[in-house]
Protein backbone atom coordinates (compact mmCIF):
# COMPACT_ATOMS: atom_id res chain seq x y z
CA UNK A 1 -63.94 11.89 -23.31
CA UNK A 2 -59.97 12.30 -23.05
CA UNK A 3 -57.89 14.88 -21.37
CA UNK A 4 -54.36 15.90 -23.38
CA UNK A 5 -51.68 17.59 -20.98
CA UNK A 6 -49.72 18.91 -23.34
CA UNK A 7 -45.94 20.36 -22.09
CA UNK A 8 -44.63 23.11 -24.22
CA UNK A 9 -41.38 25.04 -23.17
CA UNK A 10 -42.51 28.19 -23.34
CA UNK A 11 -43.69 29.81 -19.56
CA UNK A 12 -42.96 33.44 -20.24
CA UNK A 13 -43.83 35.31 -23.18
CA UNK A 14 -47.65 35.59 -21.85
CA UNK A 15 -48.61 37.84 -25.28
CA UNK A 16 -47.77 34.33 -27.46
CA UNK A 17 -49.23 32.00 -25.21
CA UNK A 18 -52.62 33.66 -24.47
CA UNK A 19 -52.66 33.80 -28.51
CA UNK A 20 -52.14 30.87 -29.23
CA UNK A 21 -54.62 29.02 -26.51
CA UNK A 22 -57.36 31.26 -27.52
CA UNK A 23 -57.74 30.00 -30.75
CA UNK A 24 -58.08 26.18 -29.75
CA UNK A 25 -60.92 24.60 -28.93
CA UNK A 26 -61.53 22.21 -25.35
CA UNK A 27 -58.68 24.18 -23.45
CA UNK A 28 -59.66 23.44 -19.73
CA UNK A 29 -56.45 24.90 -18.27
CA UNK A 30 -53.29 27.14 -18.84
CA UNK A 31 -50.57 26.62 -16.01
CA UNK A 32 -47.70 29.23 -17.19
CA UNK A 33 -44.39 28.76 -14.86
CA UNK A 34 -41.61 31.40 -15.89
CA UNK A 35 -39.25 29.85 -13.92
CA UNK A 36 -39.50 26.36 -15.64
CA UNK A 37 -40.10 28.22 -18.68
CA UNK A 38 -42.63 25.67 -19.34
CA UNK A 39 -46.59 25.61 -19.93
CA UNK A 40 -49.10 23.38 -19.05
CA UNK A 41 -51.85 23.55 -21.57
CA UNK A 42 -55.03 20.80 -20.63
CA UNK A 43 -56.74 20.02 -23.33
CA UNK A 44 -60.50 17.84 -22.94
CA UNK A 45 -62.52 16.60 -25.77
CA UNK A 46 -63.29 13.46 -27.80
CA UNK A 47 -61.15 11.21 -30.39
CA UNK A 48 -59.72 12.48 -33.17
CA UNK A 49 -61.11 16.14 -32.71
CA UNK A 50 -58.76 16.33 -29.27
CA UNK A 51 -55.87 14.88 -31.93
CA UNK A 52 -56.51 17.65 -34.23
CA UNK A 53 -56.10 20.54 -32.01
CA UNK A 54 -53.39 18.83 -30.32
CA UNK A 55 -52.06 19.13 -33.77
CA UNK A 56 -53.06 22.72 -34.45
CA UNK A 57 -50.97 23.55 -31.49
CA UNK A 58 -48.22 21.58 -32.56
CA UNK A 59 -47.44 23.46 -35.69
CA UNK A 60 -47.35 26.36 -33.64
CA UNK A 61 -45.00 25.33 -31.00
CA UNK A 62 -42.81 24.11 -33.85
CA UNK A 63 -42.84 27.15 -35.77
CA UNK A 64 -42.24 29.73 -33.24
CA UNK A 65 -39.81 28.31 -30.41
CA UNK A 66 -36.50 27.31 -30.64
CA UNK A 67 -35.32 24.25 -27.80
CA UNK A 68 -31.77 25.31 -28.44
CA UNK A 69 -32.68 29.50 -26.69
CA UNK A 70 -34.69 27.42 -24.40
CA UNK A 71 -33.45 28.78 -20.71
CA UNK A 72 -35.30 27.03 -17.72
CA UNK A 73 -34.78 24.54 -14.52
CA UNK A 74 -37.05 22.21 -15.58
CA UNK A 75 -36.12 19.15 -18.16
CA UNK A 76 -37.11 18.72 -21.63
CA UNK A 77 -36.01 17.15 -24.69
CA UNK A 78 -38.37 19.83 -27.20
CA UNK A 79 -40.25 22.15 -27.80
CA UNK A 80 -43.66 20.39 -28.07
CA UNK A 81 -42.45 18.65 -24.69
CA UNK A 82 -44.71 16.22 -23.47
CA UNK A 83 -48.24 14.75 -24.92
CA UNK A 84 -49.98 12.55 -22.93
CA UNK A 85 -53.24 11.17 -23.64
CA UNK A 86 -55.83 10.25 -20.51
CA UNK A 87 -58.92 8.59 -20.64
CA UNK A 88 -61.99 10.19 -18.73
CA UNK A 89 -64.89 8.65 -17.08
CA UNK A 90 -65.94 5.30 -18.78
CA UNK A 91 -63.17 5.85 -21.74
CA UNK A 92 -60.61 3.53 -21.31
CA UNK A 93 -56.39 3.35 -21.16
CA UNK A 94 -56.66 1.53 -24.62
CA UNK A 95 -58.37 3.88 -26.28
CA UNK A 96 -56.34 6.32 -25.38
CA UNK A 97 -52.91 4.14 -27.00
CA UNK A 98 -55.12 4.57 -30.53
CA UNK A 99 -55.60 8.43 -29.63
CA UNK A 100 -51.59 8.21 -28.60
CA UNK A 101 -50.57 6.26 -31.27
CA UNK A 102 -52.60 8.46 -33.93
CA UNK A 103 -51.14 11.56 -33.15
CA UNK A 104 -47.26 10.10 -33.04
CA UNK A 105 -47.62 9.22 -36.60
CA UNK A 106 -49.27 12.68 -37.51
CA UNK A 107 -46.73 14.76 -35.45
CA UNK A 108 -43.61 12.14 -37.26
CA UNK A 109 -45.03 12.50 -40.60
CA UNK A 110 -46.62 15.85 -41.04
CA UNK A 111 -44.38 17.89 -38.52
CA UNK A 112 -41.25 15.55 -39.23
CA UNK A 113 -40.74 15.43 -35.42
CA UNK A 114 -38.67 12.51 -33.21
CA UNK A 115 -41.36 10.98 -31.42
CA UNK A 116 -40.87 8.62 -28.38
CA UNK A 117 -43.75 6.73 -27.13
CA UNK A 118 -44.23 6.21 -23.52
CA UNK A 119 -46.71 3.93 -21.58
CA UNK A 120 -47.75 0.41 -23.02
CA UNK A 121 -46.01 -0.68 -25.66
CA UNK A 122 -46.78 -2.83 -28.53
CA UNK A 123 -44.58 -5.69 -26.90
CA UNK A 124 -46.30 -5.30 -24.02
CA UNK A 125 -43.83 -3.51 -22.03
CA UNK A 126 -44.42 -0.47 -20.00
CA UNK A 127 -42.19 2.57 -21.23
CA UNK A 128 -42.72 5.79 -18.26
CA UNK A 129 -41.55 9.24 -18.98
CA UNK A 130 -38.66 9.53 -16.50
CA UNK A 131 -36.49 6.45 -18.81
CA UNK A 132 -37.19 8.54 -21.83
CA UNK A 133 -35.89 12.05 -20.42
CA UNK A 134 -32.90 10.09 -19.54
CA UNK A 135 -32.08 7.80 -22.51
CA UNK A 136 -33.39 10.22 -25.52
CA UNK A 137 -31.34 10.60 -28.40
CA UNK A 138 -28.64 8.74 -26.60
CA UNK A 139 -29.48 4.80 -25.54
CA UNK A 140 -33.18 5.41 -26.73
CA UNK A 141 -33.97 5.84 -30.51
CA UNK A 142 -36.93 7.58 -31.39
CA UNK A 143 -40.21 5.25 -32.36
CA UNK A 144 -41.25 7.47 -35.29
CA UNK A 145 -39.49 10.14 -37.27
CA UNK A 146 -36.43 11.24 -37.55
CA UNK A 147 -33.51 9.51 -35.65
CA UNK A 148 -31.67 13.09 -35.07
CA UNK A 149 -33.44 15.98 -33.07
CA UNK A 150 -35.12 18.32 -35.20
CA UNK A 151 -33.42 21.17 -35.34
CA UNK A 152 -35.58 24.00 -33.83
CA UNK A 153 -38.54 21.33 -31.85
CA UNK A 154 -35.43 18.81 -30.71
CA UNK A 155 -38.19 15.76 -29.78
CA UNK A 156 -41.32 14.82 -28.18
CA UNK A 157 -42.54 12.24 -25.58
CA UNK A 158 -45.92 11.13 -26.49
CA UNK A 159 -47.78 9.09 -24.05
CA UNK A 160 -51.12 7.44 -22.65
CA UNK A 161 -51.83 7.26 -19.17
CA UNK A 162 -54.04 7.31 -16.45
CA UNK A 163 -55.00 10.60 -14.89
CA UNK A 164 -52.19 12.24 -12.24
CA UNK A 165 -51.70 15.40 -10.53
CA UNK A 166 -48.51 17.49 -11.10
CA UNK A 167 -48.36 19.24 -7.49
CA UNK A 168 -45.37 21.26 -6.02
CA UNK A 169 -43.92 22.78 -2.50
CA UNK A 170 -41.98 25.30 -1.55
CA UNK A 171 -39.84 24.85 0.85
CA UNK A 172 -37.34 26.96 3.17
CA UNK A 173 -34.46 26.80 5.27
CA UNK A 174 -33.25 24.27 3.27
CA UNK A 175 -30.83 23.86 0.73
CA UNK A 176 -31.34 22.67 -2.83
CA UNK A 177 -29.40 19.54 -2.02
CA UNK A 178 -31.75 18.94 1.11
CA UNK A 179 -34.86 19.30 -1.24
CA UNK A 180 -33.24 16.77 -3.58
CA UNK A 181 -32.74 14.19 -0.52
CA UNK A 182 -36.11 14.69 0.31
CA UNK A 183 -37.78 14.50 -3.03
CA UNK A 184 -35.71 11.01 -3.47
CA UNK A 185 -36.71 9.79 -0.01
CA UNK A 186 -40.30 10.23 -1.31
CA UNK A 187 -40.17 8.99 -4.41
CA UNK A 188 -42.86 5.21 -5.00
CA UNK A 189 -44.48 3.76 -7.53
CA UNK A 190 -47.06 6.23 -7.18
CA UNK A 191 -44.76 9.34 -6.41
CA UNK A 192 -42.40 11.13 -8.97
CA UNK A 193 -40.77 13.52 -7.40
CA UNK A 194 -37.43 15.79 -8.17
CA UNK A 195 -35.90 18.80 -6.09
CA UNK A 196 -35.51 22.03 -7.88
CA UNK A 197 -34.31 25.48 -7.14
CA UNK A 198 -37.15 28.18 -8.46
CA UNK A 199 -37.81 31.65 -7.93
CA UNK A 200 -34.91 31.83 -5.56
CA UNK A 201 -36.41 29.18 -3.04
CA UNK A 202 -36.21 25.16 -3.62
CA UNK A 203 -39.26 22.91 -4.52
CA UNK A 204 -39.99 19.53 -4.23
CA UNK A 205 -41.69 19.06 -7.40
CA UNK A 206 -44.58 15.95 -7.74
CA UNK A 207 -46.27 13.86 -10.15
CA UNK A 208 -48.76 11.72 -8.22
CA UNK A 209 -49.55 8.90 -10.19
CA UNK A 210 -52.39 7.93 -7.91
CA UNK A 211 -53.86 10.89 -6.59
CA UNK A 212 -56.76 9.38 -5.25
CA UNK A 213 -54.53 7.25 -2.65
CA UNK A 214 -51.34 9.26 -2.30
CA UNK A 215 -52.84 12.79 -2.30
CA UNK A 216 -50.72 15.96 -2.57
CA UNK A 217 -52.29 16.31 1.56
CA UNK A 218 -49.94 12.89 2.68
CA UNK A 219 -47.30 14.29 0.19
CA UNK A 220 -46.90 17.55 2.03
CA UNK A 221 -46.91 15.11 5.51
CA UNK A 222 -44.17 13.29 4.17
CA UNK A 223 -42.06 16.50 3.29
CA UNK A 224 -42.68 17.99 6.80
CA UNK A 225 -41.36 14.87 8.78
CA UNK A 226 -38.44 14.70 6.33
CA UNK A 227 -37.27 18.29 7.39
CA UNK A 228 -37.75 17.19 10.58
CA UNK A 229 -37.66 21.02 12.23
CA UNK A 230 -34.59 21.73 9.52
CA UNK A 231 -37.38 23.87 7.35
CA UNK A 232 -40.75 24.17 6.65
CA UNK A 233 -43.36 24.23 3.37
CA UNK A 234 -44.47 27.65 2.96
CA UNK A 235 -46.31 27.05 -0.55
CA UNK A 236 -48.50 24.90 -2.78
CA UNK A 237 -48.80 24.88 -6.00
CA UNK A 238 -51.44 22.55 -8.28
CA UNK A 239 -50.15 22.52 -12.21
CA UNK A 240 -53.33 22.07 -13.94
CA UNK A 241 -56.28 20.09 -12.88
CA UNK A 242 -56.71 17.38 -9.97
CA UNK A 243 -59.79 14.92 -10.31
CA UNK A 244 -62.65 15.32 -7.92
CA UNK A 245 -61.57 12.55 -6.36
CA UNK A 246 -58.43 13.93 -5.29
CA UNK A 247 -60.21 16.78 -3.25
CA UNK A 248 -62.53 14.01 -1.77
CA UNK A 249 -59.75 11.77 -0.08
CA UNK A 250 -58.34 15.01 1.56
CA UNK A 251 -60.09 17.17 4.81
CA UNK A 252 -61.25 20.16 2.81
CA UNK A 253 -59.73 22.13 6.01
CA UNK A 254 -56.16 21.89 4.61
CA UNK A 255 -57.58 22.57 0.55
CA UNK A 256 -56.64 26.40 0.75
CA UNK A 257 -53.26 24.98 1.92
CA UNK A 258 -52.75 22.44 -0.73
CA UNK A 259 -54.15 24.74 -3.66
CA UNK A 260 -56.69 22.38 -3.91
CA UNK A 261 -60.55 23.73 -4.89
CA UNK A 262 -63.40 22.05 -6.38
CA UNK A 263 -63.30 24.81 -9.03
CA UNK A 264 -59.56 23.36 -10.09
CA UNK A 265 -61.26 19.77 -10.95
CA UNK A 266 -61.18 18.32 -14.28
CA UNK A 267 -64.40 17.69 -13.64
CA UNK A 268 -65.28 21.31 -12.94
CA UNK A 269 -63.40 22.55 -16.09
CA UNK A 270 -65.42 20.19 -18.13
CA UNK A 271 -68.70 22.09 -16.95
CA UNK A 272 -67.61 25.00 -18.01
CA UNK A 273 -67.00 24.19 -21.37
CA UNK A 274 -70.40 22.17 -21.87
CA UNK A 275 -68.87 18.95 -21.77
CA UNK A 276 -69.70 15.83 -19.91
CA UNK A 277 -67.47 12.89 -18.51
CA UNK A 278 -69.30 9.93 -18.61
């Protein structure tokens, strides 16, 4: 079993995206930010059926949006933003290259899309998804495709990973270059982190790339001694899904806080659609 989290920018029009997820199949989550302009759509299923409706979404992303009228604070290179592949329960990060590296060369070839790969490499390097945001189309050639940026989709940033959680706070009586300080002062091997402004307020906004040891709960401990009185969190927000595990290594006492529940686990999503991790 596999998990795709794919990234479309598109957060707004509500009408197109609830038309658009209803007709695919293993969609365990849709996170819709208007602000970022940007959608979170979690995919689960197995092999090359997750590929084809990864696929089937594709060609809709790349007919209907246009990167260039894209307005938003968050960063993207496309359309059909970010694909990454995961592995659930005994699947493994190697399968999940094949699943990775089959749907580059469908995307490339059928879609005619730039694709950059990120995560292991055939070289054995170790390409992440921050060096490609910053080096696309510019230091960084694309992999597959097209050299030049399609003209409607611009590119795409395929990937394989393990599982993360995307997890943001809201913060106030700070400025936006106070929540950028902050958001570098956190930043590790297992925390990405930027500072944005959204809806008005700033945001430290997370990837933790090892949510079962740095948990959104020591994240949001971090923040606090940071503002050191300056400010204070007022919101949570989980994109997505977190693993069960996640929820376990933090005092369900502070879960309402964190927008953490057990019915938000990937786990939980997977139940409801009849499918088992194992």
């Amino acid at each position: 079993m596999f998990e795709c989290v794919v990234n479309v920018s598109e957060g707004r029009d509500l009408t197109w995206l609830d038309k658009v997820t209803s007709t695919l199949r293993g969609v365990a989550d849709v996170h819709r930010d208007a602000d970022h302009n940007r959608s979170v759509v979690t995919l689960v299923g197995e092999g090359g059926d997750l590929v084809d409706t990864v696929l089937s979404l594709a060609r809709v992303v790349v007919r209907d949006l246009d990167v260039g009228r894209h307005e938003g604070v968050h960063p993207r290179i496309g359309t059909l933003d970010v694909v990454p592949f995961v592995p659930l329960g005994s699947a493994t990060l190697d399968q999940a290259v094949d699943l990775r590296d089959l749907a580059a060369n469908r995307l490339a070839h059928e879609l005619d899309l730039p694709v950059f790969l990120y995560g292991p490499l055939l070289d054995g390097t170790v390409r992440s998804l921050p060096e490609v945001r910053r080096t696309a189309f510019t230091t960084l050639v694309p992999d597959l495709g097209p050299v030049d940026p399609h003209r409607r989709a611009g590119g795409v940033a395929i990937g394989a990973r393990q599982v993360m959680v995307a997890w943001n706070l809201w913060l106030e009586g700070v400025s936006l270059a106070d929540a950028r300080r902050i958001a570098a002062s956190i930043r590790s091997e297992s925390v990405r982190a930027l500072g944005m402004e959204v809806e008005g307020a700033v945001q430290v906004s997370c990837n933790l790339l090892d949510p079962a040891v740095v948990t959104p709960e020591g994240v949001a401990d971090a923040v606090t001694e940071r503002l050191g009185g300056e400010g204070r969190a007022v919101r949570s927000e989980l994109v997505g899904l977190a693993p069960r595990a996640t929820l376990a290594a933090v005092s369900p006492a502070r879960w309402a806080e964190l927008d953490l529940s057990e019915e938000r686990t990937i786990e939980a999503a997977c139940g409801r659609l009849g499918l088992t991790i194992s």
